[in-house]
Protein backbone atom coordinates (compact mmCIF):
# COMPACT_ATOMS: atom_id res chain seq x y z
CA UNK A 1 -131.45 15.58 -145.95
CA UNK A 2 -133.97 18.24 -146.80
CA UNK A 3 -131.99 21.39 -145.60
CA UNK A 4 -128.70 19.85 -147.75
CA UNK A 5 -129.79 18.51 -150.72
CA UNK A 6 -130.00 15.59 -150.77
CA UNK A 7 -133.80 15.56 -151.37
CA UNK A 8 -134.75 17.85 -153.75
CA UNK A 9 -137.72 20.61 -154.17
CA UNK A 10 -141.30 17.98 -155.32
CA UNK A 11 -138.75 14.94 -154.82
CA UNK A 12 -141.45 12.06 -153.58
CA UNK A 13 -140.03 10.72 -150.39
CA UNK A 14 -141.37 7.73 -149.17
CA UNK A 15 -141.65 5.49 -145.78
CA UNK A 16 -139.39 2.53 -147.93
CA UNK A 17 -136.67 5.12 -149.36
CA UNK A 18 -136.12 7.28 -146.50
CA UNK A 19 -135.43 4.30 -144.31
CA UNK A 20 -133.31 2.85 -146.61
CA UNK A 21 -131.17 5.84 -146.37
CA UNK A 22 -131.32 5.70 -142.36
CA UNK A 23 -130.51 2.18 -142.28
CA UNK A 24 -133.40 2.12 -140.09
CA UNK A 25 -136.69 0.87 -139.99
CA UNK A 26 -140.09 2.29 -141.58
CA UNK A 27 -141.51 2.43 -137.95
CA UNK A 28 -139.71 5.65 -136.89
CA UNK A 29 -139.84 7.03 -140.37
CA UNK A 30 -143.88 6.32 -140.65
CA UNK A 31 -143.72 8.53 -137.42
CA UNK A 32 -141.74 11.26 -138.38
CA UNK A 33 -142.99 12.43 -142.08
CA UNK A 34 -146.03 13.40 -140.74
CA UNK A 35 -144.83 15.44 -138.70
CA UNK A 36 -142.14 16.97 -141.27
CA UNK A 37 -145.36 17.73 -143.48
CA UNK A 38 -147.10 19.81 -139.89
CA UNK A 39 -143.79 21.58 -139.79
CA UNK A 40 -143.91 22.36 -144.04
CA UNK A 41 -141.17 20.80 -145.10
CA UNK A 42 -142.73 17.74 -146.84
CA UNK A 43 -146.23 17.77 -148.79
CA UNK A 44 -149.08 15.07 -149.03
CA UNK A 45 -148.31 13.53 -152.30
CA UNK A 46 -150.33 10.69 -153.34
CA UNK A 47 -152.27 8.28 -151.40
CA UNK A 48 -149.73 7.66 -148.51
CA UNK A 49 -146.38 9.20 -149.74
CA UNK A 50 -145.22 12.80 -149.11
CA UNK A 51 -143.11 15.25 -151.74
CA UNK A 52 -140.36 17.60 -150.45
CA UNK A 53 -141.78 21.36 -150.00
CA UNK A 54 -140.63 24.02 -152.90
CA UNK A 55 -139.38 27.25 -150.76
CA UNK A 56 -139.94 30.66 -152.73
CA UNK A 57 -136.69 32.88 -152.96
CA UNK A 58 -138.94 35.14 -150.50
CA UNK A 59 -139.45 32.58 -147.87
CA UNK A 60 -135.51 31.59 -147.97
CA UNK A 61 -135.03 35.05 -147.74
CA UNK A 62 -137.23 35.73 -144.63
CA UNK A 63 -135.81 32.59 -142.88
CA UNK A 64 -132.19 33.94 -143.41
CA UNK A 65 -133.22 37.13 -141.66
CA UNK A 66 -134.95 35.38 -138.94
CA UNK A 67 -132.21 33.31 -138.35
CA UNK A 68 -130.04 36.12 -138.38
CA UNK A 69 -131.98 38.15 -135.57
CA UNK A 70 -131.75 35.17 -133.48
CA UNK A 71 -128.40 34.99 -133.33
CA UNK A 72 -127.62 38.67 -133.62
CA UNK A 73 -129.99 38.27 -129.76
CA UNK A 74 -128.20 35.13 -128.97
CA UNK A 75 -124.93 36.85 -129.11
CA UNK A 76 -125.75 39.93 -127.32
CA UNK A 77 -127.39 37.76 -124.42
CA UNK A 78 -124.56 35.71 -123.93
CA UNK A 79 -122.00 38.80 -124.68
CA UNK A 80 -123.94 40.58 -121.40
CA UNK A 81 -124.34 37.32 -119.66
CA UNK A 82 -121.50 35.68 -119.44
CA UNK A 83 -121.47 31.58 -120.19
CA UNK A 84 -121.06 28.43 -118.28
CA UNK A 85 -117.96 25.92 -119.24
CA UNK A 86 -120.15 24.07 -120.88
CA UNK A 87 -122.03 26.43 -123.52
CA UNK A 88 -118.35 27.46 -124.01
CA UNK A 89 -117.66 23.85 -124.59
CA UNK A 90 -120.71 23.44 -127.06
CA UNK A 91 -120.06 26.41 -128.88
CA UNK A 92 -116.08 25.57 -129.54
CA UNK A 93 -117.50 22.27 -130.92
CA UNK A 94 -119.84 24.20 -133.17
CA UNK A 95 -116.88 25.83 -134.16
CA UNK A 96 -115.55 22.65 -135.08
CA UNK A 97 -117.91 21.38 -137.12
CA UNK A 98 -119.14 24.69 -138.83
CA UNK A 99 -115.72 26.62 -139.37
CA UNK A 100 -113.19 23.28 -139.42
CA UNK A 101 -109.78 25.89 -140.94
CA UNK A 102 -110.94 28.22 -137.59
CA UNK A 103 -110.80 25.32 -135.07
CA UNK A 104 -107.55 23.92 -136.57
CA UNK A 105 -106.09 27.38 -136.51
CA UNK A 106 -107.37 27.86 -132.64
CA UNK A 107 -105.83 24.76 -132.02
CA UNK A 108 -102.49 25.75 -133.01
CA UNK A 109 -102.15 28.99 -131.46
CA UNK A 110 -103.64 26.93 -128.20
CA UNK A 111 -106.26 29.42 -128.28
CA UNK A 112 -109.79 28.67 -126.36
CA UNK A 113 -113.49 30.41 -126.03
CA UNK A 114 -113.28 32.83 -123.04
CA UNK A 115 -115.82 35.12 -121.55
């Protein structure tokens, strides 16, 4: 919700609203905000709600390139490594959710992952 959109940069987010979004109870959500904030995605903001973190176009910036390096490394250790059926599994239904044209289009040329 935080890495979409859906709650915006110093949005207040709350035990009450958040669950009502879930459709679940406050219980797991009292749980997990906490420990949203310890990771810095959410701020203390009030006396017991939290406010969705503000990234700077530097930090996006260095995530993207962090991100990138780890799968530039993922790649290359799997490229020299070979993979299992199922990380081959996995990773076609990555493909399927991230890239939906590419999975149709493997589909119809009966293509699969192969190592």
């Amino acid at each position: 919700m935080i890495f979409n959109g859906e709650l915006a940069p110093g949005q207040r987010v709350t035990e009450e609203a958040v669950a009502d979004l879930l459709g679940v109870s406050r219980t797991p959500v009292r749980n997990l905000l906490p420990m949203l904030a310890l990771q810095g995605l959410l701020l203390p903001a009030g006396r017991r709600g939290f406010a969705v973190r503000a990234f700077s176009d530097k930090e996006s910036w260095e995530a993207l390139e962090l991100g990138l390096l780890l799968e530039g490394q993922a790649a290359r250790m799997l490229a020299t490594g070979g993979a299992s059926a199922h990380v081959l599994s996995a990773l076609e239904a990555c493909l399927a959710i991230q890239i939906p044209h590419f999975a149709v289009a493997m589909r119809k040329r009966k293509l699969r992952i192969y190592t």
